[in-house]
Protein backbone atom coordinates (compact mmCIF):
# COMPACT_ATOMS: atom_id res chain seq x y z
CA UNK A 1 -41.69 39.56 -61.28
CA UNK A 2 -37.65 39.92 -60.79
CA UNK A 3 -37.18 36.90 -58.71
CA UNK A 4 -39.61 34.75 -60.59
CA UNK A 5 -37.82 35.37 -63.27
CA UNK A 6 -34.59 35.03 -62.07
CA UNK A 7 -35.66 31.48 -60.99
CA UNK A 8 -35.44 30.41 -64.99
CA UNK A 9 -32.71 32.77 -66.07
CA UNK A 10 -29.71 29.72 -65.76
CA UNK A 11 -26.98 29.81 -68.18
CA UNK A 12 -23.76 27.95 -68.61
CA UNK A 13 -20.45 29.51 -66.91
CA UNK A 14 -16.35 28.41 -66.66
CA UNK A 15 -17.16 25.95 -63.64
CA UNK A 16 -21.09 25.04 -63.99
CA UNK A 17 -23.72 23.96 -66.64
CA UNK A 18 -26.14 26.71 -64.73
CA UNK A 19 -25.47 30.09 -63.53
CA UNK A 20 -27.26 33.16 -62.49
CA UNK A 21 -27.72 36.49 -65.51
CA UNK A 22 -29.72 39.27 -66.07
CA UNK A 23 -30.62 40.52 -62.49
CA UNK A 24 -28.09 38.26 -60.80
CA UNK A 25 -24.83 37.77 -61.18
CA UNK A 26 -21.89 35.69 -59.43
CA UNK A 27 -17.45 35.27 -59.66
CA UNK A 28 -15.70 32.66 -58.19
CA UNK A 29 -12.19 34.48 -58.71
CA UNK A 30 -12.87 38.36 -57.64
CA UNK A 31 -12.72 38.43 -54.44
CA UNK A 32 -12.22 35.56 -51.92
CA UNK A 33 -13.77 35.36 -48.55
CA UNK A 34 -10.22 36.71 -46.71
CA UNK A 35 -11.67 39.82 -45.09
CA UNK A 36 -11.46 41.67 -48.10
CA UNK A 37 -13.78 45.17 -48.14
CA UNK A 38 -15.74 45.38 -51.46
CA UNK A 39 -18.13 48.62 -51.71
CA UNK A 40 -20.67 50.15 -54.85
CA UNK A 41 -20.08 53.53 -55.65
CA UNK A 42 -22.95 55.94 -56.62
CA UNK A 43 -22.41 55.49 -59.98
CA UNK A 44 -22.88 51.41 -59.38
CA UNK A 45 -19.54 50.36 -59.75
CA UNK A 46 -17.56 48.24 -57.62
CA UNK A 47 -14.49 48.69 -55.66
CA UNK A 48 -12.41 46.91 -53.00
CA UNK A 49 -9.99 47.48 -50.30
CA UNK A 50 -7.74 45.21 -48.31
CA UNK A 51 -8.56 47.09 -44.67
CA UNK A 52 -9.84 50.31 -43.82
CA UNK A 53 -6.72 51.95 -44.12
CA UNK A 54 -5.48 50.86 -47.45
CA UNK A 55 -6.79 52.14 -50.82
CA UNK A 56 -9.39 51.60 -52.92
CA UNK A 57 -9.09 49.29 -56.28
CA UNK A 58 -11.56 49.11 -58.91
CA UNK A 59 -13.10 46.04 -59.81
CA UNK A 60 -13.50 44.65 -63.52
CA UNK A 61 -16.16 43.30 -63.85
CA UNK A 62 -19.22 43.30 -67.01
CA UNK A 63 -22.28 43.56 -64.88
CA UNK A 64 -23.02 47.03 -65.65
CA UNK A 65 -24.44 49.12 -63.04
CA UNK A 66 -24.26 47.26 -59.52
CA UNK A 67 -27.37 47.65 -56.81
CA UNK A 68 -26.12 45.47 -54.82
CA UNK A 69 -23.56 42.05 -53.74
CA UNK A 70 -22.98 39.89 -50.58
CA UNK A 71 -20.98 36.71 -50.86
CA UNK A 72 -22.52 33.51 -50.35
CA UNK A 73 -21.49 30.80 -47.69
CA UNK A 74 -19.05 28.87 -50.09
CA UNK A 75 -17.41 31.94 -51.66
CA UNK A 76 -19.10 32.81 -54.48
CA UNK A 77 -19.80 36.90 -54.87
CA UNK A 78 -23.34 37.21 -55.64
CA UNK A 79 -24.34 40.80 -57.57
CA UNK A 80 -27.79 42.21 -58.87
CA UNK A 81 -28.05 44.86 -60.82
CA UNK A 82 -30.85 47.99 -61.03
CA UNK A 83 -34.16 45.44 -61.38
CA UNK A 84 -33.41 43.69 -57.72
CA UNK A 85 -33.69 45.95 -54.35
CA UNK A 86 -31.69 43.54 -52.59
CA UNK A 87 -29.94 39.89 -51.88
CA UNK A 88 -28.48 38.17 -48.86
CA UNK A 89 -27.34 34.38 -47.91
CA UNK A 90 -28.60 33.68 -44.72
CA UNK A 91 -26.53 31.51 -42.10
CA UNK A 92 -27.94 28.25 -43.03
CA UNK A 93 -27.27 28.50 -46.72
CA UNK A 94 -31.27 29.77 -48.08
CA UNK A 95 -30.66 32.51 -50.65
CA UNK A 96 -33.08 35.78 -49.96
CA UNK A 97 -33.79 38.01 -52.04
CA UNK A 98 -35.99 41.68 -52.49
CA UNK A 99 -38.31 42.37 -55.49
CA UNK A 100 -38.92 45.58 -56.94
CA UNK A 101 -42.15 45.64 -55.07
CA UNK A 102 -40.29 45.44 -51.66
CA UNK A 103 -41.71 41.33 -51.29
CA UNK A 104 -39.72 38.53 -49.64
CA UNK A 105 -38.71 35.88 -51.58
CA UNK A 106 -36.39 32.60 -50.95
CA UNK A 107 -34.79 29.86 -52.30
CA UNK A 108 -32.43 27.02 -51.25
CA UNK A 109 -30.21 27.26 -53.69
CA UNK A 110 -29.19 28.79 -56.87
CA UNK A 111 -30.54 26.35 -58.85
CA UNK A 112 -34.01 25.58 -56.62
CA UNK A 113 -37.32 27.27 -57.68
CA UNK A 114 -38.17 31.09 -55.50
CA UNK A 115 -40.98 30.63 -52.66
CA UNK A 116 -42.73 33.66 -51.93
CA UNK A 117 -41.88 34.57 -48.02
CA UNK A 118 -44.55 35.90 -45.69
CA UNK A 119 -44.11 39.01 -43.61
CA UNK A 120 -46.19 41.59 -41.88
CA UNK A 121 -43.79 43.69 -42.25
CA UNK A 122 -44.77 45.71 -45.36
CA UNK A 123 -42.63 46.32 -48.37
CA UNK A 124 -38.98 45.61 -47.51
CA UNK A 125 -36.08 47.71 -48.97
CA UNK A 126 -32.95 45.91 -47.68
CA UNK A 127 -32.24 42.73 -45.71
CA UNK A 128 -29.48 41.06 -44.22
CA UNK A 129 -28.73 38.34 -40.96
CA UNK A 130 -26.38 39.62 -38.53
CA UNK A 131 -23.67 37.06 -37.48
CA UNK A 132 -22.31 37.19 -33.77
CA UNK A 133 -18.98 35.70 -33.76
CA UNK A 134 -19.51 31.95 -32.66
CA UNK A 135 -18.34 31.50 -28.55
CA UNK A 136 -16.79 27.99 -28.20
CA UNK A 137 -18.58 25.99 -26.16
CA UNK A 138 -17.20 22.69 -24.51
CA UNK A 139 -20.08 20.17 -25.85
CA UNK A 140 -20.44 21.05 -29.48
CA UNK A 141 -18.10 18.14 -30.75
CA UNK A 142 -15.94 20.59 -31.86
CA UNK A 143 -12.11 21.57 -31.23
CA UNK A 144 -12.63 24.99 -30.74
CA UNK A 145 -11.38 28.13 -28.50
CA UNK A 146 -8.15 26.99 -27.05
CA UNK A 147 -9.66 23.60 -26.50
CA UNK A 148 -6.88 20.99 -26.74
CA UNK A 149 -9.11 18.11 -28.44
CA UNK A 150 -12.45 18.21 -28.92
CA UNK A 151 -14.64 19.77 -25.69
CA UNK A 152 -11.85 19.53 -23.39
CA UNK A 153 -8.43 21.08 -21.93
CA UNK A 154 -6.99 24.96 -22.17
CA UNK A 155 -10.42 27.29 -20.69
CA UNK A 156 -13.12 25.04 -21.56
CA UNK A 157 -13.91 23.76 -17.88
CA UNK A 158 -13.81 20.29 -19.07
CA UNK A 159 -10.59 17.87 -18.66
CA UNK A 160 -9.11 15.80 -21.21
CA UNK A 161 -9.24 11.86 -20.50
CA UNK A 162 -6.37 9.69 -20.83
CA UNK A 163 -5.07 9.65 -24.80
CA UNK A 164 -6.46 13.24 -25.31
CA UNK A 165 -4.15 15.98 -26.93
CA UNK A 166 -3.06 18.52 -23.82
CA UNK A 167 -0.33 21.23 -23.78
CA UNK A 168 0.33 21.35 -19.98
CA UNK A 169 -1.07 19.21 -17.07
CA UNK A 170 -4.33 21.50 -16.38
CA UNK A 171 -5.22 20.00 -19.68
CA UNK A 172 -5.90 16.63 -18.16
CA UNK A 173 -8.38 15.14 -15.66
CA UNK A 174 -5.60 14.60 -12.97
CA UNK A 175 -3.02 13.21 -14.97
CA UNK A 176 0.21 14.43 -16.50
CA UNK A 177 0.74 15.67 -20.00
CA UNK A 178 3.81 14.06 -21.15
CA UNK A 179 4.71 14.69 -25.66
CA UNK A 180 1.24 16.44 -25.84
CA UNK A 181 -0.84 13.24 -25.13
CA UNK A 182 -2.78 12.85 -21.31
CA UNK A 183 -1.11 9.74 -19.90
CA UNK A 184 -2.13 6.71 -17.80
CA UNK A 185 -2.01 7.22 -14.19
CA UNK A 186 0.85 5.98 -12.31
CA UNK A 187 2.07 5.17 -8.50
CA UNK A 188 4.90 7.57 -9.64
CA UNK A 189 3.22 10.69 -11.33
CA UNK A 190 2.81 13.13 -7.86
CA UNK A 191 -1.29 12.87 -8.23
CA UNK A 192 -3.64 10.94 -6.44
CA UNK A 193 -5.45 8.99 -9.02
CA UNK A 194 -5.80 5.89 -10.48
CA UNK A 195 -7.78 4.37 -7.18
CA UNK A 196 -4.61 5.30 -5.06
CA UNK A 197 -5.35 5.76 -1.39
CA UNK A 198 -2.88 9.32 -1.37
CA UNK A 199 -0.36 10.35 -3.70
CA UNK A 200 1.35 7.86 -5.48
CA UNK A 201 0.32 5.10 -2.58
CA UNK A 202 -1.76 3.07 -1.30
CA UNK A 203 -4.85 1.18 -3.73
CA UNK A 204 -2.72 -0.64 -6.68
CA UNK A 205 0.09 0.72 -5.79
CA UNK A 206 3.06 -1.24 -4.02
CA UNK A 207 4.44 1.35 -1.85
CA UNK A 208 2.59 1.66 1.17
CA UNK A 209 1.67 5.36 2.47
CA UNK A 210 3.32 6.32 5.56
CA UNK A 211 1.29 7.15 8.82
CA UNK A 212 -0.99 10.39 8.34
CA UNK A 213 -1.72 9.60 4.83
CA UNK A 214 -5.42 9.17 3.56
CA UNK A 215 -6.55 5.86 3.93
CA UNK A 216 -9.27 3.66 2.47
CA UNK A 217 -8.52 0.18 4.46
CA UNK A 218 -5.47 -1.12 6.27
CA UNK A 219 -3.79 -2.51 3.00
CA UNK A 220 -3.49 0.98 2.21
CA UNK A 221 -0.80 1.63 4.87
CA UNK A 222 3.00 0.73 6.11
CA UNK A 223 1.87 0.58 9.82
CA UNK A 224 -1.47 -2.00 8.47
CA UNK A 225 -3.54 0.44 10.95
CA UNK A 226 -6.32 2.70 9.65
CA UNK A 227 -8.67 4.61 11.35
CA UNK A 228 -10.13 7.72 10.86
CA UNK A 229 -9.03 7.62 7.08
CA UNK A 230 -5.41 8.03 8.45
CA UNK A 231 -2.75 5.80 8.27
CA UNK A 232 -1.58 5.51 12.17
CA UNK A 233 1.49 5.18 14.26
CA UNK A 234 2.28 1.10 15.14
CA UNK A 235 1.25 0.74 18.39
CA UNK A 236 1.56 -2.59 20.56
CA UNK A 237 -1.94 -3.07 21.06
CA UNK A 238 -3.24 -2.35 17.81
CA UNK A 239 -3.29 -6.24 17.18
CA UNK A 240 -1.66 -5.74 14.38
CA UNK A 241 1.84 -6.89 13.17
CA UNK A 242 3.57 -3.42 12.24
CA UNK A 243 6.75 -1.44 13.17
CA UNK A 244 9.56 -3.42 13.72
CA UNK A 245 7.71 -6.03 15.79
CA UNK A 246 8.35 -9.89 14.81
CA UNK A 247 4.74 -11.15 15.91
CA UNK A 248 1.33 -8.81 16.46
CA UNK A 249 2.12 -6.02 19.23
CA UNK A 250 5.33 -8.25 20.43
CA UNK A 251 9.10 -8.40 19.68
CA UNK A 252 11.37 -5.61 18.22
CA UNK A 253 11.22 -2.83 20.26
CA UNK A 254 7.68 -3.09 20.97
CA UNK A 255 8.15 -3.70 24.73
CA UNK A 256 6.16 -6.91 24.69
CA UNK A 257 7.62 -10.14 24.78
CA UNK A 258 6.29 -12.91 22.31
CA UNK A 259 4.97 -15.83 23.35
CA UNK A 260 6.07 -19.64 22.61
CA UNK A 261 5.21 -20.46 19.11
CA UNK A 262 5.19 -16.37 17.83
CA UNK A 263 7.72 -15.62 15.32
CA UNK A 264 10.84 -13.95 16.09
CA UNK A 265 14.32 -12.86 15.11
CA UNK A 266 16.19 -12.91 18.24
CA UNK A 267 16.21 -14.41 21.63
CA UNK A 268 14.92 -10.74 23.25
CA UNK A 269 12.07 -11.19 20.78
CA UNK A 270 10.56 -13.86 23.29
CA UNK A 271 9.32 -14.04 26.71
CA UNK A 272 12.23 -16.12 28.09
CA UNK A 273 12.29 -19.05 25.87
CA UNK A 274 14.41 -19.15 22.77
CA UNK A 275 14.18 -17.64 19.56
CA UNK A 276 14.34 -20.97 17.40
CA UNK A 277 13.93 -21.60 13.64
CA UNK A 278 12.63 -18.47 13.82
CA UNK A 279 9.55 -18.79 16.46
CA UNK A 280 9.80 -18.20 20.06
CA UNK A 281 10.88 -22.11 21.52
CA UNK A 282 11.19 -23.93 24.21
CA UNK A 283 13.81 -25.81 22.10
CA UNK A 284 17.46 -25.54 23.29
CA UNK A 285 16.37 -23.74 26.26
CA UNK A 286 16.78 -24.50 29.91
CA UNK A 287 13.27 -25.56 30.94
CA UNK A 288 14.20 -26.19 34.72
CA UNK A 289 13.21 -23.02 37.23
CA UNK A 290 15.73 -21.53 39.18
CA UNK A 291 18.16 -24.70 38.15
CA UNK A 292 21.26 -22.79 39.44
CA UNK A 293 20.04 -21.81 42.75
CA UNK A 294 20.05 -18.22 42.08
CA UNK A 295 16.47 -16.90 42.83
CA UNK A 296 15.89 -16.25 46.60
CA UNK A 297 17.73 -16.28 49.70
CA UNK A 298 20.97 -18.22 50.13
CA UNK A 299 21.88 -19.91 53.90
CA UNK A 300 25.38 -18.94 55.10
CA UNK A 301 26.13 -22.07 56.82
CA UNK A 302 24.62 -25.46 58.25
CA UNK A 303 22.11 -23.47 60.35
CA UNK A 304 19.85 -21.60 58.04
CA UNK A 305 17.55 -24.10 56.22
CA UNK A 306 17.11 -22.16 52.90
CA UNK A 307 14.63 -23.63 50.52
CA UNK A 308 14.84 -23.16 46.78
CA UNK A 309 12.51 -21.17 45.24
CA UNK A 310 10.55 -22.76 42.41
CA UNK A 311 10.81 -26.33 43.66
CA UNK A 312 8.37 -28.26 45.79
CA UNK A 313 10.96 -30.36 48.69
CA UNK A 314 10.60 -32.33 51.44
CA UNK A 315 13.44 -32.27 54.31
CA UNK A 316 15.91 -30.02 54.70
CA UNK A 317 17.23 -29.31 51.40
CA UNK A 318 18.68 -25.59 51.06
CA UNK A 319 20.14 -23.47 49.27
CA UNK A 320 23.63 -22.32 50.43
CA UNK A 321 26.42 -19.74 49.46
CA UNK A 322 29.54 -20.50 48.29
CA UNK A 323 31.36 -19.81 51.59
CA UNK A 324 34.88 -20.94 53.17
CA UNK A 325 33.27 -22.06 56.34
CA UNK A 326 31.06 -24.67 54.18
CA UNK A 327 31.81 -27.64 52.01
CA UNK A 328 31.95 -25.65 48.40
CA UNK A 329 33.68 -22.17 48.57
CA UNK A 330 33.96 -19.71 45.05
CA UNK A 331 37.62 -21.70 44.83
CA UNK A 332 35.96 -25.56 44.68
CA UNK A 333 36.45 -27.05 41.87
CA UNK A 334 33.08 -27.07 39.08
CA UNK A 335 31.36 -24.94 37.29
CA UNK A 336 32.71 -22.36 35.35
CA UNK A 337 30.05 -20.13 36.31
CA UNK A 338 29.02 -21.18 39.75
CA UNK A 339 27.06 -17.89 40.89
CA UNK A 340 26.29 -17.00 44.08
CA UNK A 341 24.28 -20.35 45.53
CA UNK A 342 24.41 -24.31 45.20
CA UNK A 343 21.79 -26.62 46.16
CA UNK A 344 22.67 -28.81 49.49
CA UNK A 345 20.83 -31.93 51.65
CA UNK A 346 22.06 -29.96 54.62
CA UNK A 347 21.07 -32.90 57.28
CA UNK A 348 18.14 -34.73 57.08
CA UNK A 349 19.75 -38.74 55.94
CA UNK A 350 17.68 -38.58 52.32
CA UNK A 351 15.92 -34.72 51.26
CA UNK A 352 14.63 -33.87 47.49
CA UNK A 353 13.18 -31.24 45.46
CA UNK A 354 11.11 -31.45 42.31
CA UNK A 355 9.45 -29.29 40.12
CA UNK A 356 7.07 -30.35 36.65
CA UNK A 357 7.52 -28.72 33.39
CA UNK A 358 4.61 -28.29 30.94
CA UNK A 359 5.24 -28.81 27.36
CA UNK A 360 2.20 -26.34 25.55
CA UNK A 361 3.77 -25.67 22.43
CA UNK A 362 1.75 -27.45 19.90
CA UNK A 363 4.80 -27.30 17.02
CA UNK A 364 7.16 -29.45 20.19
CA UNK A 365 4.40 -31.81 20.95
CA UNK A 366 4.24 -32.78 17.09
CA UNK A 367 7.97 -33.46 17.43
CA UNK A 368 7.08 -35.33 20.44
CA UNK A 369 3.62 -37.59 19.04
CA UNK A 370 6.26 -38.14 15.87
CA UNK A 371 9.26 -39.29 18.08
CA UNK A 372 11.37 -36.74 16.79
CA UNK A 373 12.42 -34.66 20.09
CA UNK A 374 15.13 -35.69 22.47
CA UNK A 375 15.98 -34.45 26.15
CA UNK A 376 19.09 -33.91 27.64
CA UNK A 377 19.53 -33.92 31.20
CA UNK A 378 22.30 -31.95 32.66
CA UNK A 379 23.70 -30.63 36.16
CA UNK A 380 27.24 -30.39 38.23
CA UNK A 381 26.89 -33.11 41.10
CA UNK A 382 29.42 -33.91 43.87
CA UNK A 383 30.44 -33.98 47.81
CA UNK A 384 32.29 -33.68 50.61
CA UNK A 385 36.19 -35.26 50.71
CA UNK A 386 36.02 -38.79 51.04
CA UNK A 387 32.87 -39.78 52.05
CA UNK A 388 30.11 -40.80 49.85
CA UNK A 389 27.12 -38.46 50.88
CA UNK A 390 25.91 -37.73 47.23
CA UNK A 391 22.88 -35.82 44.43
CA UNK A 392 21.36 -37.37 41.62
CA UNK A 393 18.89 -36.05 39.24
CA UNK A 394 16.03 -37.76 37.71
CA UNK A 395 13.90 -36.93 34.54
CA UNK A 396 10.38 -38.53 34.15
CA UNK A 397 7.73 -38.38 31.19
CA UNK A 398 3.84 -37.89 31.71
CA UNK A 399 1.27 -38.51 29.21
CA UNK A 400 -2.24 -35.73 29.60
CA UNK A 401 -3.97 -37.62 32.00
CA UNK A 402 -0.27 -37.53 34.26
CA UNK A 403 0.42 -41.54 33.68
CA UNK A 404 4.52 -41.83 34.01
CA UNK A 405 5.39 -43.54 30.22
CA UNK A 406 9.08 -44.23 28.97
CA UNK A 407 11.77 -44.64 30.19
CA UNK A 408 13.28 -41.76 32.31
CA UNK A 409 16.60 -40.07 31.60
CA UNK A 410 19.23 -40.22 34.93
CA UNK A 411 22.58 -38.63 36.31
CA UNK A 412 24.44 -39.27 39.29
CA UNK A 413 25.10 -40.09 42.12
CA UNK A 414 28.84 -38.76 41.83
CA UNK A 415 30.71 -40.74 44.96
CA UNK A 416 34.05 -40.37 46.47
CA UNK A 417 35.80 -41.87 44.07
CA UNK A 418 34.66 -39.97 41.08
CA UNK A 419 35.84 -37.03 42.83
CA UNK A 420 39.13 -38.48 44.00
CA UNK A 421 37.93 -37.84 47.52
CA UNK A 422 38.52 -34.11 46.75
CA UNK A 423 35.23 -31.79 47.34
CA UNK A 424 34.05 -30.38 44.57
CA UNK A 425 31.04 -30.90 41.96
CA UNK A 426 31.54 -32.93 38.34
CA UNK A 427 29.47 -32.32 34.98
CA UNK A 428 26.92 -34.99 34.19
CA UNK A 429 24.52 -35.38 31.37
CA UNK A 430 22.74 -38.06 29.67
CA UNK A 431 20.20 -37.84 27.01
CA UNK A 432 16.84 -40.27 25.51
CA UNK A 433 14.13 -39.66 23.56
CA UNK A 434 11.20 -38.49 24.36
CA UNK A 435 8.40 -40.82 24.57
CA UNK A 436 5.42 -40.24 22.33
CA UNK A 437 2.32 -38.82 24.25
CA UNK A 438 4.51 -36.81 26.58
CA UNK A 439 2.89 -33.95 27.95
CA UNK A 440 4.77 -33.39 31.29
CA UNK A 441 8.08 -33.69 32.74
CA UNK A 442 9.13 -33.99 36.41
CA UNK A 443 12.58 -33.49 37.18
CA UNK A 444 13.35 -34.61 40.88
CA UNK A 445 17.15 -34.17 42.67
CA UNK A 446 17.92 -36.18 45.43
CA UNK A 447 20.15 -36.19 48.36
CA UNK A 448 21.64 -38.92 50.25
CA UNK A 449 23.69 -38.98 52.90
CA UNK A 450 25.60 -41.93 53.52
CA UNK A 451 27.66 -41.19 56.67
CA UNK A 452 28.77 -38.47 59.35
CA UNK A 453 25.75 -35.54 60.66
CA UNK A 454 25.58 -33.48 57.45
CA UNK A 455 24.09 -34.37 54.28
CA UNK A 456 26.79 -33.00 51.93
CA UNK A 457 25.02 -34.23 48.34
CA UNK A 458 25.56 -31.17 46.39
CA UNK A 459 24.16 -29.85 43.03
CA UNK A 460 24.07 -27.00 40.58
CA UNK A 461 23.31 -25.91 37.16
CA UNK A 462 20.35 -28.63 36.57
CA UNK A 463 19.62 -28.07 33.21
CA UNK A 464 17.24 -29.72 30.89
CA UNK A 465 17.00 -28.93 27.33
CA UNK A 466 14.81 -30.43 24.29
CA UNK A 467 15.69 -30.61 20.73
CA UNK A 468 14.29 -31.92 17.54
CA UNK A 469 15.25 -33.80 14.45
CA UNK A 470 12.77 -31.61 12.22
């Protein structure tokens, strides 16, 4: 048999110890595997041609008459002459080849031993493996197609990770494609990635996405509200500090006032008490209600008992316009800003209002348990000409269960001759500590009258005011 024989029939070459002779042949310099066409003419000879359209070239070659060729895998031409039907490399390198009797026969390589092939397929004149052109596919661990790296990028359907080659940004699994390489996300790339909670905010990133960006939690957003996934609009009840407030839902331009101890940047920040340090105070405020005399009603003269709103009295103290047909007109010498109203004893001999203020703030009562906040005590005091009918103002301290402790802080009386006899009201203030404990304060004016029908003691502008020494 051909191919049994042709198993033995090895014989040295240029470029191996063993080669193929007799019925098959092979040249590693003929013809290389560039697309080349090589054909047998009837006469067995061999010819080749660069393309369909160009011409034919004989082939040297010593074989003698050719039956057939095919090329193997690696390169090598592979020819038989008249005693061999036919011969073929299949795609997974096994040699087949045709006997003169029209069996199948095989072998692994040139230099293995033929097994005989089984077939039902009677004698076989010609044989040959058809080979589809291979379709890239994107899990073969192969850079194929117009994959940019291996299974990923151009049409493949996959994306290329981070440190994959890419050619534009479709490349990449929602990165950019910067010098041909995927890059790292970042807060600055115009994707969402990278945990962010919308593009380029939110998650690790420090800038803060504005309201109607996606949302994951409130840390995500400028406002510090989400809901719904969306960052929202501040609001002042959203118990949140956002906006341009100073404290949660207060200060700014909110429209809620903050409270005593809530932080602040300006006095408007704070519901009538001082902006301090920082935090809404009572410190280096007026604590006293309606201490100038303005809230309420006003008498007009001697006859219309007025009393002051915010005070508790006893008697007939009033309060009373500055008016030429009283004792104190707009003209009397005093305050700078005297208002509308003074306080007066009108004409009961001895009259007095009082009124207690509450000290909450917890950062003013550690000043106060440390003996570190002070009190002054301020007001404008005076009279009538030259007699001696007179106001003064006392300021008492209360522990919690309303004991009086300390010493309190007084001004006044102002008399005749402070005032040179002339009717008008003076500036007084005096100042103390204030005693440990404190919880309370009671500021009580009094008026005297020492002679004639009227009780011309006179006040306005009571004042008191705490500070601290930190």
């Amino acid at each position: 048999m051909f191919l049994r024989r042709l198993a033995q029939q090895l014989v040295e070459d240029e470029d191996s110890d063993e080669s193929l002779r007799s019925a098959a042949w092979k040249r590693d310099n003929s013809v290389t595997n560039d697309g080349t066409i090589l054909g047998i003419d009837p006469g067995g000879k061999l010819w080749t041609r660069a393309n369909l359209n160009s011409d034919w070239i004989k082939v040297p070659y010593n074989l003698g008459q050719v039956s057939g060729i095919t090329q193997l895998l690696n390169g090598t031409i592979l020819g038989i002459d008249l005693g061999v039907t036919g011969i073929t490399q299949l795609n997974d390198g096994t040699i087949l080849g045709i006997d003169p009797g029209g069996k199948l026969w095989t072998r692994a390589t040139l230099d293995s031993d033929w097994i005989k092939v089984s077939n039902t397929m009677g004698q076989v004149t010609a044989i040959t493996q058809l080979n589809y052109p291979k379709i890239p596919v994107n899990n073969n661990n192969i850079k194929d197609g117009d994959e940019t790296d291996v299974d990923c990028g151009g049409t493949s359907g996959k994306k290329c990770a981070v440190g994959k080659t890419c050619k534009v940004n479709t490349d990449c699994d929602n990165v950019l494609c910067t010098s041909g390489v995927c890059q790292s996300p970042s807060c600055s790339d115009g994707l969402k990635n990278g945990g962010e909670a919308d593009v380029d905010c939110g998650g690790p990133c420090s800038t803060k996405c504005d309201n109607g960006k996606t949302c994951s939690s409130t840390t995500d957003c400028v406002s510090k509200v989400c809901s719904g996934s969306q960052c929202q609009a501040p609001m002042n009840h959203d118990n949140v500090m956002n906006g341009d407030e100073t404290d949660v839902d207060c200060g700014g331009s909110s429209g809620n006032k903050c409270a005593v101890g809530k932080t602040c940047k300006v006095n408007t920040d704070c519901d009538n008490v001082l902006c301090t340090g920082g935090f809404c105070s009572i410190l280096g405020m007026n604590l006293v209600v309606n201490g100038d005399a303005e809230t309420g009603p006003c008498g007009q003269d001697d006859t219309t008992i007025m009393h002051p709103t915010g005070w508790n009295y006893t008697g007939t103290v009033s309060q009373i316009t500055y008016v030429a047909s009283w004792d104190l007109t707009s003209s009397s010498p005093g305050p700078s800003n005297p208002g509308r109203c003074y306080f007066d004893g009108l004409t009961d001999s001895y009259t007095s209002m009082s009124q207690t203020v509450n000290i909450n703030d917890a950062a003013i009562l550690s000043l106060i348990d440390l003996g570190k906040a002070s009190a002054n005590l301020s007001a404008w005091l005076g009279g009538y000409a030259n007699q001696d009918d007179n106001a003064k103002v006392t300021l008492s301290f209360y522990n919690q269960d309303g004991e009086n402790i300390g010493n309190a802080i007084t001004i006044g009386p102002v008399l005749s001759s402070d005032r040179g006899t002339t009717t008008e009201l003076l500036f007084r203030q005096n100042s103390g500590m204030v005693p440990a404990r404190t919880r309370s304060m009671k500021v009580l004016v009094e008026f005297t009258r020492l002679i004639g029908g009227f009780n011309d003691g006179a006040a306005d502008n009571i004042a008191v005011v705490l500070s601290g020494s930190g």
